[in-house]
PDB file of N, CA and C in Angstrom:
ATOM      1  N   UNK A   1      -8.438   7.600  -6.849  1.00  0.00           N
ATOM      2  CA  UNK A   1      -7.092   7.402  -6.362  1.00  0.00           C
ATOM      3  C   UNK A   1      -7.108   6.449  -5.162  1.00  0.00           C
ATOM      4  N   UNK A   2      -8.014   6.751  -3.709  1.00  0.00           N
ATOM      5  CA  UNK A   2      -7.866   5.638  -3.185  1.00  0.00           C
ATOM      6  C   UNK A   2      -8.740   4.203  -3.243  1.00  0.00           C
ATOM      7  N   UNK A   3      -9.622   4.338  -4.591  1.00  0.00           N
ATOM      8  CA  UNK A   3     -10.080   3.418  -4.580  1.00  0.00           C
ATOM      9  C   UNK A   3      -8.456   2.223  -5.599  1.00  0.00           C
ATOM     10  N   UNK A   4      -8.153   3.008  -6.182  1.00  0.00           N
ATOM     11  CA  UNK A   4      -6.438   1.911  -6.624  1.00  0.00           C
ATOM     12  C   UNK A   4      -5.704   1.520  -6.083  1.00  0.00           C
ATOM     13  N   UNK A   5      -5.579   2.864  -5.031  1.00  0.00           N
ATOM     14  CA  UNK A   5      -4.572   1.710  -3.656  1.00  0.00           C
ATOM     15  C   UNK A   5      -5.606   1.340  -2.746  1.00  0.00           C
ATOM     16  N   UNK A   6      -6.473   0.936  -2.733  1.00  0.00           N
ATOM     17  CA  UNK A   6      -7.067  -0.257  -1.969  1.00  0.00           C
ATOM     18  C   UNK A   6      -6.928  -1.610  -2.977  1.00  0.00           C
ATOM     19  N   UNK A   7      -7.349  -1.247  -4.184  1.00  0.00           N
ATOM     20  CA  UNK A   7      -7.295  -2.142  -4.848  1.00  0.00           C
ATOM     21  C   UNK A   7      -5.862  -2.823  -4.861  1.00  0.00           C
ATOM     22  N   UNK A   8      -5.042  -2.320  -4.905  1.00  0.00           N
ATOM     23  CA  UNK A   8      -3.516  -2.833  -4.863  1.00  0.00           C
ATOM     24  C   UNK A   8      -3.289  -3.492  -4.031  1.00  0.00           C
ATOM     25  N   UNK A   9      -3.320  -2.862  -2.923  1.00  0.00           N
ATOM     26  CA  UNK A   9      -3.020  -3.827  -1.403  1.00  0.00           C
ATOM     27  C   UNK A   9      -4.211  -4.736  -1.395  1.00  0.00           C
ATOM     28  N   UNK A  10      -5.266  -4.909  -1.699  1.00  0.00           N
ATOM     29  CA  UNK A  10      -5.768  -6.310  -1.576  1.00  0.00           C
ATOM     30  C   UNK A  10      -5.482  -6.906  -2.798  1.00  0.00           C
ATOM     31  N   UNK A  11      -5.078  -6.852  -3.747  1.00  0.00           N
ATOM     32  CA  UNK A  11      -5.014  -7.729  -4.710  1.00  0.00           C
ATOM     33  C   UNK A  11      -3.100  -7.847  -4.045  1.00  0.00           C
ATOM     34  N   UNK A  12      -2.602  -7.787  -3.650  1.00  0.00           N
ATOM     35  CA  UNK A  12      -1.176  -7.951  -2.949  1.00  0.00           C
ATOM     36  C   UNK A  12      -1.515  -8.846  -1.880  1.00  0.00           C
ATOM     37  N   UNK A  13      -2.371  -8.437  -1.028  1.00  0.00           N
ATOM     38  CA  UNK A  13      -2.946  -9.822  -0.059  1.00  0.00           C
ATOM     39  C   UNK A  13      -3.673 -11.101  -0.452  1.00  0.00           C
ATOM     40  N   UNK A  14      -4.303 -10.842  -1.560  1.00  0.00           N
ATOM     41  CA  UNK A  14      -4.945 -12.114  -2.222  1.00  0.00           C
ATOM     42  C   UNK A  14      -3.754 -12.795  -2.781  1.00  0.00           C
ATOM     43  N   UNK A  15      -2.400 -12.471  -3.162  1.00  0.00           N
ATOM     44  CA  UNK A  15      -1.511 -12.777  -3.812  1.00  0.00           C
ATOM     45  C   UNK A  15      -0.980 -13.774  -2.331  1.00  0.00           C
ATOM     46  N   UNK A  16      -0.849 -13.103  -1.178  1.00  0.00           N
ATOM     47  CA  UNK A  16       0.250 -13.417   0.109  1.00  0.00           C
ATOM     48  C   UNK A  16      -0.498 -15.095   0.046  1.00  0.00           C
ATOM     49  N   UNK A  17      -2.062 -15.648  -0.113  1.00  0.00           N
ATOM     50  CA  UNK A  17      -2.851 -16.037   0.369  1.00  0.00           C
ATOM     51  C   UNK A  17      -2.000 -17.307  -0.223  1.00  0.00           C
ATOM     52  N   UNK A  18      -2.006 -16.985  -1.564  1.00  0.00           N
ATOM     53  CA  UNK A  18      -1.112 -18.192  -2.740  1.00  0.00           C
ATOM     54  C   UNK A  18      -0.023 -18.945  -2.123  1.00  0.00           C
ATOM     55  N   UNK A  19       0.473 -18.158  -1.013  1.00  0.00           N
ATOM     56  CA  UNK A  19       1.996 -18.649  -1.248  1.00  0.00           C
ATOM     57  C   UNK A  19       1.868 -19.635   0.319  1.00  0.00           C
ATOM     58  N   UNK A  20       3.125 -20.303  -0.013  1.00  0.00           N
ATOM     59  CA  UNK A  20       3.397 -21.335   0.931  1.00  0.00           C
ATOM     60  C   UNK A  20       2.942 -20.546   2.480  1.00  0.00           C
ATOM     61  N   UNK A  21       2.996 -21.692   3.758  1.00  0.00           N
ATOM     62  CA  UNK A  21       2.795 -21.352   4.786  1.00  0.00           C
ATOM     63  C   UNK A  21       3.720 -20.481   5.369  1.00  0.00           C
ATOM     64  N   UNK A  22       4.875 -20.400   5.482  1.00  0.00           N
ATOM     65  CA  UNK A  22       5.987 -20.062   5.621  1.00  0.00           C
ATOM     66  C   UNK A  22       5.961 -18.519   4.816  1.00  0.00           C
ATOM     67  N   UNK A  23       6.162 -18.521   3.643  1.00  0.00           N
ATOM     68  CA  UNK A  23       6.421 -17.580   3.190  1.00  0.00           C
ATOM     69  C   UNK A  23       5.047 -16.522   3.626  1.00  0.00           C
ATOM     70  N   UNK A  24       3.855 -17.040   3.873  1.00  0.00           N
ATOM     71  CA  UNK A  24       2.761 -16.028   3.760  1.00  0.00           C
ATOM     72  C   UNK A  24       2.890 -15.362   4.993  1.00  0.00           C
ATOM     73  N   UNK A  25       3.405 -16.250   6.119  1.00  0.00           N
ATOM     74  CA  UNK A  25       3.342 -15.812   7.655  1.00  0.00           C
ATOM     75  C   UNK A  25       4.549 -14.442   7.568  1.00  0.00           C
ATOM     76  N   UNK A  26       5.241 -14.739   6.723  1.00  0.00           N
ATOM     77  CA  UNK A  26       7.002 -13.976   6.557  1.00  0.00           C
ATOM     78  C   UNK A  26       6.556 -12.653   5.820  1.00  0.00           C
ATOM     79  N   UNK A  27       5.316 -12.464   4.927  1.00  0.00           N
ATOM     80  CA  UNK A  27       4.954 -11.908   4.142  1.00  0.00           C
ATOM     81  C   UNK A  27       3.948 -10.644   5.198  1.00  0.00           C
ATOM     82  N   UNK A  28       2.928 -11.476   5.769  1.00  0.00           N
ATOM     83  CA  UNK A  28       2.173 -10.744   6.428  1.00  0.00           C
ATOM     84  C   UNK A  28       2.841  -9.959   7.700  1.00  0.00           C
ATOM     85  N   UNK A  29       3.934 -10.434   8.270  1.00  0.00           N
ATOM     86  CA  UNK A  29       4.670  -9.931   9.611  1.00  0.00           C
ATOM     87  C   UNK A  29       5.490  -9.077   8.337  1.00  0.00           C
ATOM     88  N   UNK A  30       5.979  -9.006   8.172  1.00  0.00           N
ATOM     89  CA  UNK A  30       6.395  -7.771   7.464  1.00  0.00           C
ATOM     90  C   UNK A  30       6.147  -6.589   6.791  1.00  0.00           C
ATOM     91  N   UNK A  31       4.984  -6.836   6.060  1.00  0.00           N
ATOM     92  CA  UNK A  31       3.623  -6.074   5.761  1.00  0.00           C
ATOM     93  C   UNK A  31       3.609  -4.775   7.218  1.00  0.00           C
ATOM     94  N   UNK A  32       2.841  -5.727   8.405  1.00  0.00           N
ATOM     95  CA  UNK A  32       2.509  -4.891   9.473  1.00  0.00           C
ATOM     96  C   UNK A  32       3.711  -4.582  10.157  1.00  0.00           C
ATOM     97  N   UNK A  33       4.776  -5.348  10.161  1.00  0.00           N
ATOM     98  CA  UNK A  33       6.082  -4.214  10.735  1.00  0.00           C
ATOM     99  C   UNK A  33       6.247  -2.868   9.970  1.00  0.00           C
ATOM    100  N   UNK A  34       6.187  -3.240   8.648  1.00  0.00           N
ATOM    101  CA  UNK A  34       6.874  -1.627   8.234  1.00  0.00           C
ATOM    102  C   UNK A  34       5.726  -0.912   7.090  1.00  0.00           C
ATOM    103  N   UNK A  35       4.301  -1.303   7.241  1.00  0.00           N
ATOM    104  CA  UNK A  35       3.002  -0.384   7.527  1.00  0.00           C
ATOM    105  C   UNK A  35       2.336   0.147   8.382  1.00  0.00           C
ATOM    106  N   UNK A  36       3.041  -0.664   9.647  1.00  0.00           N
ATOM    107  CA  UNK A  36       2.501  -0.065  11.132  1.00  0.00           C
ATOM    108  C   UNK A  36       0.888  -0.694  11.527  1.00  0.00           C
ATOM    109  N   UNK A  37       0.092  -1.533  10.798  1.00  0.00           N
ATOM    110  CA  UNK A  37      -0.918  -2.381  11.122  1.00  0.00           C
ATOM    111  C   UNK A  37      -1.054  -3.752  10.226  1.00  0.00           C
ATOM    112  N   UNK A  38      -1.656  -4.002  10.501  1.00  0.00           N
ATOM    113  CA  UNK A  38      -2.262  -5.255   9.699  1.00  0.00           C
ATOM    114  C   UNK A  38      -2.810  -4.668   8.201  1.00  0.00           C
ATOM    115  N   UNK A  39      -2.873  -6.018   7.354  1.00  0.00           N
ATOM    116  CA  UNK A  39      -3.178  -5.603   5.758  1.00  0.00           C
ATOM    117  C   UNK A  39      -4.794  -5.513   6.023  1.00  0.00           C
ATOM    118  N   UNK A  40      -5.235  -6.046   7.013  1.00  0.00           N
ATOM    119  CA  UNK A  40      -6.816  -6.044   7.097  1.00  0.00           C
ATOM    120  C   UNK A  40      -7.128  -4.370   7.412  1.00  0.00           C
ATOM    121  N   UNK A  41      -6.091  -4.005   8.413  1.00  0.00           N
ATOM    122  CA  UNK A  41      -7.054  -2.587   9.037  1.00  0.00           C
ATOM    123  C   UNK A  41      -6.567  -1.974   8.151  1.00  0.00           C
ATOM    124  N   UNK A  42      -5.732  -1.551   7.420  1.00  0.00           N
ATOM    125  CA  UNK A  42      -5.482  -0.885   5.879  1.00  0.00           C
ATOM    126  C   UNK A  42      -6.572  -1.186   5.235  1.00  0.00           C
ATOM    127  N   UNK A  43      -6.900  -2.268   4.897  1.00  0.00           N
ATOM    128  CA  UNK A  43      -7.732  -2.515   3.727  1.00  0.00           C
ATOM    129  C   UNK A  43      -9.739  -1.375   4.322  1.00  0.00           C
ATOM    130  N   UNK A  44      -9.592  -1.736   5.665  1.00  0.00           N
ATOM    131  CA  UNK A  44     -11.214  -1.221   6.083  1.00  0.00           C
ATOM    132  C   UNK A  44     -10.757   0.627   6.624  1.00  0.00           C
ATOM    133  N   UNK A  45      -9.168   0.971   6.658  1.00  0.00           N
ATOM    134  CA  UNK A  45      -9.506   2.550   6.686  1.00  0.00           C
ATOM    135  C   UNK A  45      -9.651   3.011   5.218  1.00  0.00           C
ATOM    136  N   UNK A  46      -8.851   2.164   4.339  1.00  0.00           N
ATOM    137  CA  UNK A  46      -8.733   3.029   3.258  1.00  0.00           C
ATOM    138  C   UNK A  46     -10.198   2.972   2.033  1.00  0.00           C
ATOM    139  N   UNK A  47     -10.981   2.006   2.874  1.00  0.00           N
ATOM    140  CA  UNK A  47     -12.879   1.977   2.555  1.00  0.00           C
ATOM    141  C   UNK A  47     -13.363   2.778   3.058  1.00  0.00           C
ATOM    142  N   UNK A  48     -12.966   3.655   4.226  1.00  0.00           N
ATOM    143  CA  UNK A  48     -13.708   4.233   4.644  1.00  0.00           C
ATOM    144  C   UNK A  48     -13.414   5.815   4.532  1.00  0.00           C
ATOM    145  N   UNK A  49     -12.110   5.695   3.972  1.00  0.00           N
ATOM    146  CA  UNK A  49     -11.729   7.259   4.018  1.00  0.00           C
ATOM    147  C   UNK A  49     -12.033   7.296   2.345  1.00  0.00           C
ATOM    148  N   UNK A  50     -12.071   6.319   1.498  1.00  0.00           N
ATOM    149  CA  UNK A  50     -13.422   6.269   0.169  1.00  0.00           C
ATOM    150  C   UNK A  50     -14.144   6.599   0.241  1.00  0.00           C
ATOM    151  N   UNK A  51     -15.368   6.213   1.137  1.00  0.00           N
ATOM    152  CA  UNK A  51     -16.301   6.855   1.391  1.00  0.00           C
ATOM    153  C   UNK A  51     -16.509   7.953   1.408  1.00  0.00           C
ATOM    154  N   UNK A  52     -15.570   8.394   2.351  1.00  0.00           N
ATOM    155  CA  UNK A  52     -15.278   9.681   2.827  1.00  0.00           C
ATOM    156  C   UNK A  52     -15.190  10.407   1.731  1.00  0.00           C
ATOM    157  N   UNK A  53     -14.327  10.230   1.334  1.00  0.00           N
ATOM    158  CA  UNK A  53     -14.197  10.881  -0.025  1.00  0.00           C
ATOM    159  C   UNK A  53     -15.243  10.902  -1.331  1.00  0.00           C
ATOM    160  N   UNK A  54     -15.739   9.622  -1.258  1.00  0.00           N
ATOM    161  CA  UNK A  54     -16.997   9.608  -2.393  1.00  0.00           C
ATOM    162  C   UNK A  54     -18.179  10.831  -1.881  1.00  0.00           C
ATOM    163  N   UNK A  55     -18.361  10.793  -0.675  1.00  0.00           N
ATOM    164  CA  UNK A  55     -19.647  11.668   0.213  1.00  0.00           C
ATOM    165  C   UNK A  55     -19.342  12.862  -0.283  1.00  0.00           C
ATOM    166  N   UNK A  56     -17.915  13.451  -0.221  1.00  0.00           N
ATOM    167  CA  UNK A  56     -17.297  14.911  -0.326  1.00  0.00           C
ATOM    168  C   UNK A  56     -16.981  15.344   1.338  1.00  0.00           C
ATOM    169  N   UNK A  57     -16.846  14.581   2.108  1.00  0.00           N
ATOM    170  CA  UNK A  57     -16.849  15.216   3.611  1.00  0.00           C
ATOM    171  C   UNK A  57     -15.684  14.892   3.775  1.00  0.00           C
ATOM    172  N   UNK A  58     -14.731  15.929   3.222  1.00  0.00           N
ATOM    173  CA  UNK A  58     -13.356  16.890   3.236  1.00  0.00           C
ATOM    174  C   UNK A  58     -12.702  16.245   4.963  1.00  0.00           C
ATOM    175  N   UNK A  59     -13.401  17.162   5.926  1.00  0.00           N
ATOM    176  CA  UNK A  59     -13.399  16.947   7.353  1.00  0.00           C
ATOM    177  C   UNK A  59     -13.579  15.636   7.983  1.00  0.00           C
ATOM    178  N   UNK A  60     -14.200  14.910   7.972  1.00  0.00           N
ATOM    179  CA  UNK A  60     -14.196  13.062   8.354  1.00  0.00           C
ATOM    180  C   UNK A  60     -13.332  12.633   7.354  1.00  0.00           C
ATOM    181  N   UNK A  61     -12.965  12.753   6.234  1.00  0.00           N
ATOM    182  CA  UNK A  61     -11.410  11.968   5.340  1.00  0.00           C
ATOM    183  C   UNK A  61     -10.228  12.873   5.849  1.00  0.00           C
ATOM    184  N   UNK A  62     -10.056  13.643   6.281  1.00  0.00           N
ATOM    185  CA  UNK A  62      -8.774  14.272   6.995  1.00  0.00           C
ATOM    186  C   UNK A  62      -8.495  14.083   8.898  1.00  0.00           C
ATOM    187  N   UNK A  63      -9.904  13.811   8.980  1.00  0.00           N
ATOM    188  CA  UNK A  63      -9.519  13.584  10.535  1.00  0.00           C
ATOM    189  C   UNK A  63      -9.912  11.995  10.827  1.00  0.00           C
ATOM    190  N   UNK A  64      -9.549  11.201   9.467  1.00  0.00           N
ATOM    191  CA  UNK A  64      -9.133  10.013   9.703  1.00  0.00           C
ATOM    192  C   UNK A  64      -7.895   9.490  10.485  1.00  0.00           C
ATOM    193  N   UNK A  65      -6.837  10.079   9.426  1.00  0.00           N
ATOM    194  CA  UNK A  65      -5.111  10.332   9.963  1.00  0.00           C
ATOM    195  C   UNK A  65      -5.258   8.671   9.141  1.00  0.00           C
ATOM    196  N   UNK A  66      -5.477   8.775   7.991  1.00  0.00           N
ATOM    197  CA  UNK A  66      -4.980   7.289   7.783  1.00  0.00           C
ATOM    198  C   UNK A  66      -3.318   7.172   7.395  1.00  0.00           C
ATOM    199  N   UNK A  67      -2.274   6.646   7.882  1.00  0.00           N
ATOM    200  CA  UNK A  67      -1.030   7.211   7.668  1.00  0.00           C
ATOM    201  C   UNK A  67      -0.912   6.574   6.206  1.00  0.00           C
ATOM    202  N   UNK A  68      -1.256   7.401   5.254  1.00  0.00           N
ATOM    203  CA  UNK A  68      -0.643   6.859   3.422  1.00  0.00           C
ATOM    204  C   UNK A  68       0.804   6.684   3.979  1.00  0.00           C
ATOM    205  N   UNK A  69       1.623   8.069   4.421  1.00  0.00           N
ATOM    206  CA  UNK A  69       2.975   8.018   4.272  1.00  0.00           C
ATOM    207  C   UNK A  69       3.942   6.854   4.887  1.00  0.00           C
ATOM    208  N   UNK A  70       3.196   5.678   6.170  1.00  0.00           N
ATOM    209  CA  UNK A  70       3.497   4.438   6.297  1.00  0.00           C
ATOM    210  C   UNK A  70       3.622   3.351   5.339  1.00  0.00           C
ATOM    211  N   UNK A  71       2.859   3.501   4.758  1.00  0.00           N
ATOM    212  CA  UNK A  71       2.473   2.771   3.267  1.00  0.00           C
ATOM    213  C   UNK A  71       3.260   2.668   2.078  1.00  0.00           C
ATOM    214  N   UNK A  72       3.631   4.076   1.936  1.00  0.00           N
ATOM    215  CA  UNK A  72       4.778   4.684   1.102  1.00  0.00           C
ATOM    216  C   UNK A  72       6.167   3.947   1.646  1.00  0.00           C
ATOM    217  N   UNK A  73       6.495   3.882   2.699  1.00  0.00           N
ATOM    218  CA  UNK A  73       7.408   3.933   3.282  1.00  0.00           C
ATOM    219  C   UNK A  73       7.851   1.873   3.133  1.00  0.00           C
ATOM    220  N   UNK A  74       6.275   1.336   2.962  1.00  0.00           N
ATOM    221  CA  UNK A  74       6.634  -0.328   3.118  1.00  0.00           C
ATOM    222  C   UNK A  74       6.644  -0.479   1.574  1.00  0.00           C
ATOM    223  N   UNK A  75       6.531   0.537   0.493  1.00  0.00           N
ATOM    224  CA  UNK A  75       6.550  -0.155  -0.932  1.00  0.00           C
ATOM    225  C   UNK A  75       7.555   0.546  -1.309  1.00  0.00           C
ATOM    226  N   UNK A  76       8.369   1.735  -0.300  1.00  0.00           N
ATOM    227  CA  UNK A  76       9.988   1.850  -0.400  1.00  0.00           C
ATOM    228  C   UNK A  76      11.144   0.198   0.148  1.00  0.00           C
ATOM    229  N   UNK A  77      10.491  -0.297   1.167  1.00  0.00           N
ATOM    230  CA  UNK A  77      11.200  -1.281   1.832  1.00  0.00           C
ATOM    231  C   UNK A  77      10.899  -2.503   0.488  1.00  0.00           C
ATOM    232  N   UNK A  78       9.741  -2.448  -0.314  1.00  0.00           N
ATOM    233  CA  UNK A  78       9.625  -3.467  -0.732  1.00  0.00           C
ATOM    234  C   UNK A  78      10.432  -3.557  -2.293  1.00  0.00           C
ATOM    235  N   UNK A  79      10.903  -1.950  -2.458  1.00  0.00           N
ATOM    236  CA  UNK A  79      11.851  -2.104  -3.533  1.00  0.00           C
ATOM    237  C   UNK A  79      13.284  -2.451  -3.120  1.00  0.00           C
ATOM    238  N   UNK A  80      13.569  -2.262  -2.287  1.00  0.00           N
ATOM    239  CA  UNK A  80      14.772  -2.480  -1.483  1.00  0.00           C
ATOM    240  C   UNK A  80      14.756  -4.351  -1.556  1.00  0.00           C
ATOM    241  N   UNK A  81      13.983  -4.419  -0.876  1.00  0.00           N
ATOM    242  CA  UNK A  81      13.584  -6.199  -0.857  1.00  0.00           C
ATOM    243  C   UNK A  81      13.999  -6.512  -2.285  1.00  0.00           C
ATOM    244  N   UNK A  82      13.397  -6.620  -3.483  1.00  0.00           N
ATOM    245  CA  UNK A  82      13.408  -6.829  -4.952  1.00  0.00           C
ATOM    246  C   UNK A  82      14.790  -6.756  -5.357  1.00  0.00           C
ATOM    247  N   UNK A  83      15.557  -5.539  -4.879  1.00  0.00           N
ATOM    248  CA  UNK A  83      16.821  -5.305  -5.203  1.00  0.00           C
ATOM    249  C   UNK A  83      17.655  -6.294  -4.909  1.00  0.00           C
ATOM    250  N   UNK A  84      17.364  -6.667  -3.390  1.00  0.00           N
ATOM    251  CA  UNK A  84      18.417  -7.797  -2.508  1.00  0.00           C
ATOM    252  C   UNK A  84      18.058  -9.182  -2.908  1.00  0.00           C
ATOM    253  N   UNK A  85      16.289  -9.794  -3.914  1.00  0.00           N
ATOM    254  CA  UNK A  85      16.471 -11.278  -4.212  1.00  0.00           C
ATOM    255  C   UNK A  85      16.185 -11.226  -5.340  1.00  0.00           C
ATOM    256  N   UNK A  86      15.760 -10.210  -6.331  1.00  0.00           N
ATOM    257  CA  UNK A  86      15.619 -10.396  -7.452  1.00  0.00           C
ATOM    258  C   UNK A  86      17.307 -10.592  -8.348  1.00  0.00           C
ATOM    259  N   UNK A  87      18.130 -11.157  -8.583  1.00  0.00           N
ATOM    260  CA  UNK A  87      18.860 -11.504  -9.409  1.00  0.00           C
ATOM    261  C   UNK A  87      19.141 -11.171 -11.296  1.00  0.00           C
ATOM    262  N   UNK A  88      18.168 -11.458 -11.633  1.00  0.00           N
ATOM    263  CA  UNK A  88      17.882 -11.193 -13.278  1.00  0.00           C
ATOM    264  C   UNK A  88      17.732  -9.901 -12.893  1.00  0.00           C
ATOM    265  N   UNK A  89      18.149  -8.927 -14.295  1.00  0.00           N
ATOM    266  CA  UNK A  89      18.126  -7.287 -13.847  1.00  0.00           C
ATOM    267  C   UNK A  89      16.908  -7.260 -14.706  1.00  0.00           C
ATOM    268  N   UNK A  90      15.806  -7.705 -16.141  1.00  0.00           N
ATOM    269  CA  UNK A  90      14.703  -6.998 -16.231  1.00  0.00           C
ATOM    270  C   UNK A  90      13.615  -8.014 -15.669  1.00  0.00           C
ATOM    271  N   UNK A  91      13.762  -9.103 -14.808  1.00  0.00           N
ATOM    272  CA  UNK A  91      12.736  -8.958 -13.859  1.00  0.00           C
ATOM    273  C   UNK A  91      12.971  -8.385 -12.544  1.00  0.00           C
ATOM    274  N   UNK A  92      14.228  -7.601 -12.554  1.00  0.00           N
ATOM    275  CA  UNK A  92      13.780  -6.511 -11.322  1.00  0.00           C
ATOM    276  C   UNK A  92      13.651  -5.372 -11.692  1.00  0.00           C
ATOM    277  N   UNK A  93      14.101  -4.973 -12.951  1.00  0.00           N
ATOM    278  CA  UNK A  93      13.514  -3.944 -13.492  1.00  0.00           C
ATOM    279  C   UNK A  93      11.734  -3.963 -13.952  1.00  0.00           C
ATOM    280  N   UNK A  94      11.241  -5.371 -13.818  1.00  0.00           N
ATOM    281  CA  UNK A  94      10.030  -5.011 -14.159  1.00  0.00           C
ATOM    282  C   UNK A  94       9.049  -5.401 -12.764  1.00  0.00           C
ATOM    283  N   UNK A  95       9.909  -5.918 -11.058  1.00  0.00           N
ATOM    284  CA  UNK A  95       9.181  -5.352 -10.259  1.00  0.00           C
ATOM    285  C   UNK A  95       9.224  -4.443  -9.625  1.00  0.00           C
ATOM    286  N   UNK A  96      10.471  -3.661  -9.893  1.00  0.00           N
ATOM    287  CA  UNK A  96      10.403  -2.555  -9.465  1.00  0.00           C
ATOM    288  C   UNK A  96       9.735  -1.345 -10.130  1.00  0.00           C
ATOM    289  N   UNK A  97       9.005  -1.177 -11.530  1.00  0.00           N
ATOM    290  CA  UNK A  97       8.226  -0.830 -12.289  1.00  0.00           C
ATOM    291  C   UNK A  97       6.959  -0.898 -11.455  1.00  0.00           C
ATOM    292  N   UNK A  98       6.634  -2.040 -11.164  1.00  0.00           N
ATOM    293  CA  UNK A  98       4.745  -1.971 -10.606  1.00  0.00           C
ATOM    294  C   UNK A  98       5.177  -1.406  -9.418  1.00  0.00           C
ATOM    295  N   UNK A  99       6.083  -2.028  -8.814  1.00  0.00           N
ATOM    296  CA  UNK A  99       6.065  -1.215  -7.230  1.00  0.00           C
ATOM    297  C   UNK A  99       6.466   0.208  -7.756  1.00  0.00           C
ATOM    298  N   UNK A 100       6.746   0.819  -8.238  1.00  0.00           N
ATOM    299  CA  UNK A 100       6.705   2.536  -8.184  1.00  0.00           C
ATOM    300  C   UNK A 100       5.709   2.812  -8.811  1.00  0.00           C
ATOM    301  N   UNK A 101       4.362   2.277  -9.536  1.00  0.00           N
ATOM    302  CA  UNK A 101       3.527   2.196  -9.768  1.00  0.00           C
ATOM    303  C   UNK A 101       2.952   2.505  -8.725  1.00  0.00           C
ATOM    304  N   UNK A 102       2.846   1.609  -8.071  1.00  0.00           N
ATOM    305  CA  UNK A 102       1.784   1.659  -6.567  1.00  0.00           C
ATOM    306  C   UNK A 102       2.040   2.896  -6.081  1.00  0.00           C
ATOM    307  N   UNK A 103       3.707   3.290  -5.992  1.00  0.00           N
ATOM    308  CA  UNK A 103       4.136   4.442  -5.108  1.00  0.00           C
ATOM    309  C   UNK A 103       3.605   5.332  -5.445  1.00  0.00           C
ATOM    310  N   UNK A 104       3.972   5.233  -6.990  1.00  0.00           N
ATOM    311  CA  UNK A 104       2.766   7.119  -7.636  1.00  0.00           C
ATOM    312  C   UNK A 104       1.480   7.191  -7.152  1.00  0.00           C
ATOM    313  N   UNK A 105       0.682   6.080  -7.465  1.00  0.00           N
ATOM    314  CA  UNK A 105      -0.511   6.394  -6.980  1.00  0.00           C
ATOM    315  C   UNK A 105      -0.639   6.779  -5.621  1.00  0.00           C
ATOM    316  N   UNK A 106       0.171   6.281  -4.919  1.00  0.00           N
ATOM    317  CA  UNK A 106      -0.133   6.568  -3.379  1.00  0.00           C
ATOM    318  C   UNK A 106       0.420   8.058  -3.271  1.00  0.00           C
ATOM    319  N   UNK A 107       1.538   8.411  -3.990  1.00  0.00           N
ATOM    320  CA  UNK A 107       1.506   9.675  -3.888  1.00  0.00           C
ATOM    321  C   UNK A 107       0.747  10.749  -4.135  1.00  0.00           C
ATOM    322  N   UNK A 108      -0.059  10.397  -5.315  1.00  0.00           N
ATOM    323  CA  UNK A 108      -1.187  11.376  -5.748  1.00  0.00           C
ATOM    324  C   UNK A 108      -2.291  11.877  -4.478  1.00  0.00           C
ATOM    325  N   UNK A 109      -2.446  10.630  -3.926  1.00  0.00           N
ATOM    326  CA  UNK A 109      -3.157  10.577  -2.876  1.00  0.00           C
ATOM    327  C   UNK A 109      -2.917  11.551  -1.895  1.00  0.00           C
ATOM    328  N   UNK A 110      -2.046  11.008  -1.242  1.00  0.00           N
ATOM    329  CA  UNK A 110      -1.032  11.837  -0.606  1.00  0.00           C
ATOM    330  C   UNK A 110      -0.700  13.309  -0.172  1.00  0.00           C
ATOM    331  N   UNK A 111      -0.677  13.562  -1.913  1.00  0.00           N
ATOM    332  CA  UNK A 111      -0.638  14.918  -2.194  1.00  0.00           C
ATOM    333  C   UNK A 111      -2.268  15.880  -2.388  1.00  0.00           C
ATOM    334  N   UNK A 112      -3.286  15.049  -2.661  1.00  0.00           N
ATOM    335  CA  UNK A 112      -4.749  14.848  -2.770  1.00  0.00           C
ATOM    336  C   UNK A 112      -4.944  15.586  -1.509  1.00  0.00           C
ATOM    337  N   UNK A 113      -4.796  14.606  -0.346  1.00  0.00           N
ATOM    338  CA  UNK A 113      -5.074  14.669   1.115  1.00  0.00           C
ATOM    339  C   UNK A 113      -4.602  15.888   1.695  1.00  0.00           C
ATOM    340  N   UNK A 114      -3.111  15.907   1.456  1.00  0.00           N
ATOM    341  CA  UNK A 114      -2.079  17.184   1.927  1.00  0.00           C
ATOM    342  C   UNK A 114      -3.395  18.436   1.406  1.00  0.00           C
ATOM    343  N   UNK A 115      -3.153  18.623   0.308  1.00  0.00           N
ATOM    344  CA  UNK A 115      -4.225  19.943  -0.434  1.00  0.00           C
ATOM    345  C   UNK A 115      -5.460  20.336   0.588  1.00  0.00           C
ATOM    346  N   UNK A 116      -6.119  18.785   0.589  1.00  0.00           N
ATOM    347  CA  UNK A 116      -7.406  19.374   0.905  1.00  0.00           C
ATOM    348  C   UNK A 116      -7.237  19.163   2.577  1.00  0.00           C
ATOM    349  N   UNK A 117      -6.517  19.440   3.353  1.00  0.00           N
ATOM    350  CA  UNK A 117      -6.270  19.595   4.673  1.00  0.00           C
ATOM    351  C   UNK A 117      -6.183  21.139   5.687  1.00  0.00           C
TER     352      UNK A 117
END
């Protein structure tokens, strides 16, 4: 589980990398406004609370505090976003599809973490 949402959010940052100057700078400041860090320090807690989790040490992956529920909260903003420029209704019906994609998984997680706390 968190090896998919790591995978997501960097394959979402390898995506930001594509895009114009402008848009990537617009992309990444928004990212860390409403995830609460940078896509980098996401990308190296959620390796390490893997780890954590691959090892089985329950106690170092819970007293990470990696906030999933920030996360949740920027691929809520980012359906909101989709809503306000996507135009055509089944290509926003089909990004708002992967983005609640992402969301489930992060919820599993989530709910993963909650349990074993």
């Amino acid at each position: 589980m968190c090896r998919e949402v790591f995978n997501t959010l960097k394959e979402q940052s390898e995506g930001w990398q594509q895009r114009s100057v402008f848009e990537r700078q617009w992309v990444i400041r928004d990212f860390k406004k409403h995830a609460g860090m940078p896509v980098e320090q996401w990308l190296e807690s959620l390796q390490k609370l893997e780890q954590a989790l691959k090892e089985g040490d329950q106690t170092a992956a819970s007293q990470m505090n990696v906030p999933l529920g920030t996360l949740l909260e920027y691929y809520k903003h980012l359906q909101e976003l989709s809503r306000g420029y996507i135009k055509d209704p089944d290509k926003l019906e089909e990004s708002l599809q992967h983005i609640k994609k992402w969301e489930g998984t992060l919820l599993k997680l989530i709910k993963l973490m909650d349990v074993d706390n």
